[in-house]
Protein backbone atom coordinates (compact mmCIF):
# COMPACT_ATOMS: atom_id res chain seq x y z
CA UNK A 1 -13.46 79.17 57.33
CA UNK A 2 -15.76 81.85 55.95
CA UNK A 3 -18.96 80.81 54.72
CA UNK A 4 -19.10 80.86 50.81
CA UNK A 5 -22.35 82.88 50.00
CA UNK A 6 -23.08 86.61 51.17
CA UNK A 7 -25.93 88.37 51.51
CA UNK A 8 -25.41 92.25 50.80
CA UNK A 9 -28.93 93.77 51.97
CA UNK A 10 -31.17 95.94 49.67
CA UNK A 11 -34.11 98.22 50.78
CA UNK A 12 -34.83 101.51 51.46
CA UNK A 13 -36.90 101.41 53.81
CA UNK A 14 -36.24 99.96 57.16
CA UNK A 15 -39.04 97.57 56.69
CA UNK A 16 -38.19 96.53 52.94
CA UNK A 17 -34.23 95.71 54.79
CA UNK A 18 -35.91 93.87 56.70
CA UNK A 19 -38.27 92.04 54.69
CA UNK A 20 -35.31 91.25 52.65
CA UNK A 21 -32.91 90.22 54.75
CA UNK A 22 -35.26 87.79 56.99
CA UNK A 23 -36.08 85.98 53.51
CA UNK A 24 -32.57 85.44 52.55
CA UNK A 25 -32.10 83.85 56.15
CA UNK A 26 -34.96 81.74 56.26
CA UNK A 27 -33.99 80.53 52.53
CA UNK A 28 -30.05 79.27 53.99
CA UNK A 29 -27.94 82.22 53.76
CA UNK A 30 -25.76 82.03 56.82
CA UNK A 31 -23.90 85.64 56.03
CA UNK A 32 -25.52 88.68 55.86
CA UNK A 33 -23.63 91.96 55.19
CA UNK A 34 -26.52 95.11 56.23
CA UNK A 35 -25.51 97.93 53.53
CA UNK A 36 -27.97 100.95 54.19
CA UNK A 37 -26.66 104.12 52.40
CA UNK A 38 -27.48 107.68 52.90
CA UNK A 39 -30.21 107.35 56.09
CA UNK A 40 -30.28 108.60 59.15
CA UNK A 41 -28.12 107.46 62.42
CA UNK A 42 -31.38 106.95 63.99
CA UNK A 43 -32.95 104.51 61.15
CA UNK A 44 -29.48 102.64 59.96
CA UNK A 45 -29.40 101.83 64.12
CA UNK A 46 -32.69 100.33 64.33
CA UNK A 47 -32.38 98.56 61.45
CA UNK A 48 -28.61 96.95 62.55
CA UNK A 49 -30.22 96.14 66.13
CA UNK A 50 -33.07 94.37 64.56
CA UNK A 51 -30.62 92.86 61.91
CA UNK A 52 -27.99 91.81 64.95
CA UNK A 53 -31.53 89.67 66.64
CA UNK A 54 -32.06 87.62 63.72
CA UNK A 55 -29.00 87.05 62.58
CA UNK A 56 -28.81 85.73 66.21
CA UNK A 57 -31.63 83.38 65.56
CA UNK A 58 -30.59 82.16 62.64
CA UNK A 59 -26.65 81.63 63.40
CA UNK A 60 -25.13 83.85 60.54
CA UNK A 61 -23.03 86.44 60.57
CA UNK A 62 -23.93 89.89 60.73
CA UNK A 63 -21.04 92.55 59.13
CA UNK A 64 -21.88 95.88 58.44
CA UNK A 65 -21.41 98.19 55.22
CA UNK A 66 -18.93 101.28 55.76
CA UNK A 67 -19.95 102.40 59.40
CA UNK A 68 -17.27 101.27 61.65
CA UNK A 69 -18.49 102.82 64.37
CA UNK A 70 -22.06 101.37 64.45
CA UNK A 71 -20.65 97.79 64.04
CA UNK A 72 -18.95 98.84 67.36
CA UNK A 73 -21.73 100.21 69.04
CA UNK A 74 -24.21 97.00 68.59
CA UNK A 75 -21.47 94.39 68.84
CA UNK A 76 -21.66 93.22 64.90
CA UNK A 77 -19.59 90.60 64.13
CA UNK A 78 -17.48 92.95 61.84
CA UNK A 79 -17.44 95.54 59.33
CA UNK A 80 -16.97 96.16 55.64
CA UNK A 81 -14.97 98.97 53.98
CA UNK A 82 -14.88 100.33 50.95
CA UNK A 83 -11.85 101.49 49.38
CA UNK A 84 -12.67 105.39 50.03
CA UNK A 85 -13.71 104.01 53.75
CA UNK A 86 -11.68 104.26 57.07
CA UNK A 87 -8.21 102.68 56.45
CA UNK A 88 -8.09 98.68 57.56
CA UNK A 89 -5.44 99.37 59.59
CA UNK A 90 -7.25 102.09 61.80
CA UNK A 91 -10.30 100.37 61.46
CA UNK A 92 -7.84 97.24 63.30
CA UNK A 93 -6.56 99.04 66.17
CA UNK A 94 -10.43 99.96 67.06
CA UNK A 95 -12.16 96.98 66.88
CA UNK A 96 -9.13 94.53 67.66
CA UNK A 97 -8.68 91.20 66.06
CA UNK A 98 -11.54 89.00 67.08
CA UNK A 99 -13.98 91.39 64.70
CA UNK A 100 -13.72 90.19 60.95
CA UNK A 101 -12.88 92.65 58.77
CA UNK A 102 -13.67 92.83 54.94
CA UNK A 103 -12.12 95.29 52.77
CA UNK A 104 -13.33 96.44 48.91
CA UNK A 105 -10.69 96.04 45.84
CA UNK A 106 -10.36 96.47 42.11
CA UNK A 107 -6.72 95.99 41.62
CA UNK A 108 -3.90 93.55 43.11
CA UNK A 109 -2.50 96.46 45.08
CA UNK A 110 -5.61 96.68 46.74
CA UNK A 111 -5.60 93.56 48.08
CA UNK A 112 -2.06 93.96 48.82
CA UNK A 113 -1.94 96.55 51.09
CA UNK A 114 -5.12 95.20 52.74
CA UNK A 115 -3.71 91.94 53.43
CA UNK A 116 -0.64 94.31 54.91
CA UNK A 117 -3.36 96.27 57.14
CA UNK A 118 -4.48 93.47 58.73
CA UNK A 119 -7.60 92.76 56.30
CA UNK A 120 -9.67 88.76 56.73
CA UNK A 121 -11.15 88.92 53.36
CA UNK A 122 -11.70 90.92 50.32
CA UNK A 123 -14.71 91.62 47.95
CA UNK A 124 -13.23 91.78 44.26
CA UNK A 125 -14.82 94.14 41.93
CA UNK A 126 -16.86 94.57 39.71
CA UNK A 127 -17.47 91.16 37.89
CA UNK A 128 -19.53 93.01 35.42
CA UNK A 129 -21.88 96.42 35.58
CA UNK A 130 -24.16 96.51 38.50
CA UNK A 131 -27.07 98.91 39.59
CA UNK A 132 -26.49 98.30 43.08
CA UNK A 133 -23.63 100.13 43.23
CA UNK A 134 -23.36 104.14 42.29
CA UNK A 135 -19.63 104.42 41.97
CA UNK A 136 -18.29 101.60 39.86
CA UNK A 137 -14.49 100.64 39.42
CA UNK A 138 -13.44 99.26 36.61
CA UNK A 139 -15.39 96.26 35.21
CA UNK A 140 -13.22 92.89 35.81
CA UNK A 141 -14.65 90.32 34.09
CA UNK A 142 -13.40 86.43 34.40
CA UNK A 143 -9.95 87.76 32.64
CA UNK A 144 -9.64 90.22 35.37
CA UNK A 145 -10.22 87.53 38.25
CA UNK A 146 -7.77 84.73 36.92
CA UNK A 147 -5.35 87.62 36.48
CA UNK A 148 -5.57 89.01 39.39
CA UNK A 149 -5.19 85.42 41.59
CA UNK A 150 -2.49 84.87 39.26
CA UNK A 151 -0.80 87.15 40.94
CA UNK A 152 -1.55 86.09 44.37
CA UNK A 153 -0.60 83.45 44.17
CA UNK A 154 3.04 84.40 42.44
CA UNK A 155 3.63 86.30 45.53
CA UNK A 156 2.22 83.73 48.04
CA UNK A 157 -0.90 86.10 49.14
CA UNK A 158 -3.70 84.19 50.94
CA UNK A 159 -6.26 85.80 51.32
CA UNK A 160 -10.43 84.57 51.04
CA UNK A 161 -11.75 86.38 47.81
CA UNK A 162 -15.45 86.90 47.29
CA UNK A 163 -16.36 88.13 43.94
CA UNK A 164 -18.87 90.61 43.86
CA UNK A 165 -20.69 92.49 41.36
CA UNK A 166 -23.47 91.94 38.81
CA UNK A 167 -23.51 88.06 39.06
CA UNK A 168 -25.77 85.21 37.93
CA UNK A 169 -26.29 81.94 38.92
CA UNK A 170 -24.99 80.96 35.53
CA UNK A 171 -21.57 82.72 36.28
CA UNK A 172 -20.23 81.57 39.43
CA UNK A 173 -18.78 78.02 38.67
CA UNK A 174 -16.27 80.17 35.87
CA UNK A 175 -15.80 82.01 39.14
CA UNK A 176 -15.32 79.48 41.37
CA UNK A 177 -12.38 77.65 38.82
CA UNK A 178 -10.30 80.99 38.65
CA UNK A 179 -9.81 80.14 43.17
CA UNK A 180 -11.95 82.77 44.55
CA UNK A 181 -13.17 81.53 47.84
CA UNK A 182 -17.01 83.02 47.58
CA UNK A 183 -19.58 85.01 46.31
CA UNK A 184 -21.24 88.92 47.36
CA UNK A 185 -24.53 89.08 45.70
CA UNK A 186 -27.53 91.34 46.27
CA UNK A 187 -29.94 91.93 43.76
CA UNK A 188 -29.57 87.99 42.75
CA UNK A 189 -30.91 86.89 45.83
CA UNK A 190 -33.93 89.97 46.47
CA UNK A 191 -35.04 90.14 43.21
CA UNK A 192 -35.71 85.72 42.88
CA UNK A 193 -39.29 84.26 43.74
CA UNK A 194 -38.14 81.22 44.60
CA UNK A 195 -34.98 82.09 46.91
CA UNK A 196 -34.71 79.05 49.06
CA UNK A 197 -33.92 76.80 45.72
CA UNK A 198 -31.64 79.65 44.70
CA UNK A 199 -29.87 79.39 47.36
CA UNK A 200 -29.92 75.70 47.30
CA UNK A 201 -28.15 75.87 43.99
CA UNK A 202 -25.84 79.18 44.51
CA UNK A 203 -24.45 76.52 47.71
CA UNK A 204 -24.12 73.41 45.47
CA UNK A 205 -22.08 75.78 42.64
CA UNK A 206 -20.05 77.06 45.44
CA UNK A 207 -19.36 73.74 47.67
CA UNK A 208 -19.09 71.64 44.76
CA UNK A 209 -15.56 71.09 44.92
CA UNK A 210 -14.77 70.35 48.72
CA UNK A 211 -14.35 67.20 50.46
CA UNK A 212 -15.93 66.76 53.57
């Protein structure tokens, strides 16, 4: 199963990715998703090869934001897509079905017709307003969540759900009780000076509840 606890990379720089990234692996994050907007083919390529080696190193997985191609092209371990990104279903018959592929959703059709397409997981949002993001659907919230799983379940949809979108530490047991499978979290994780006990706790919140 899917680790519980993503990574979704912040920089803009190639070196402040970097920086980033490396910290949130050597603090226990085993899932890294490399989102580098609006940069050139030549930069967002250096950066995902150099991403792809420590990722390596440290065991996680590497998926890449939007570009399906590049996650071809250095051998990722899958791709993200947003909901005005390449259809799942295209984005299937390229990379076949031993790359994981995430897709983004807002509403319970979303998710529907990306289970249909041949999605493995999706990232729900918003939770609540976020920076990190320049085009934001319509807020969720917890009502939005328990609504919305609700409904997959009614219609016996299975399907890992990360939440995503403007979350703190304080939120994500709420989260975790409405039967979302993980967390997507950026800013969270760059923006704390003490990321290895974030972590630490983000894993406890998120574990708490299975049996070994």
């Amino acid at each position: 199963m899917y680790h519980k606890l993503q990574y979704i990379s912040q920089g803009n720089t190639i070196e402040e990715q970097l920086y980033n990234i490396h910290q949130a692996l050597d603090a226990g994050c085993d899932w890294i998703q490399m989102r580098f907007k609006n940069q050139t083919a030549k930069d967002t390529f250096a950066l995902a090869e150099a991403v792809k080696f420590l990722c390596e190193e440290y065991l996680a997985n590497f998926i890449v934001n939007d570009n399906l191609y590049l996650a071809q092209q250095i051998a990722a371990d899958g791709v993200h897509l947003g909901l005005t990104d390449m259809n799942i279903a295209e984005a299937r018959a390229i990379l076949g079905n031993t790359k994981i592929i995430g897709g983004t959703a807002n509403t319970f059709e979303d998710i529907q017709n990306h289970v249909k397409n041949g999605c493995d997981y999706i990232g729900l949002g918003p939770f609540q307003f976020t920076e990190t993001k320049e085009k934001l659907s319509p807020i969720l919230g917890l009502s939005g969540y328990i609504e919305i799983i609700q409904k997959l379940k009614s219609n016996n949809l299975k399907i890992p759900i990360y939440a995503i979108g403007g979350i703190a530490l304080e939120d994500v047991e709420q989260l975790i009780e409405t039967g979302i499978h993980g967390i997507a979290v950026s800013g969270m994780i760059t923006k704390s000076e003490k990321k290895k006990k974030l972590i630490q706790k983000l894993n406890e919140k998120l574990y708490a509840n299975i049996i070994v």
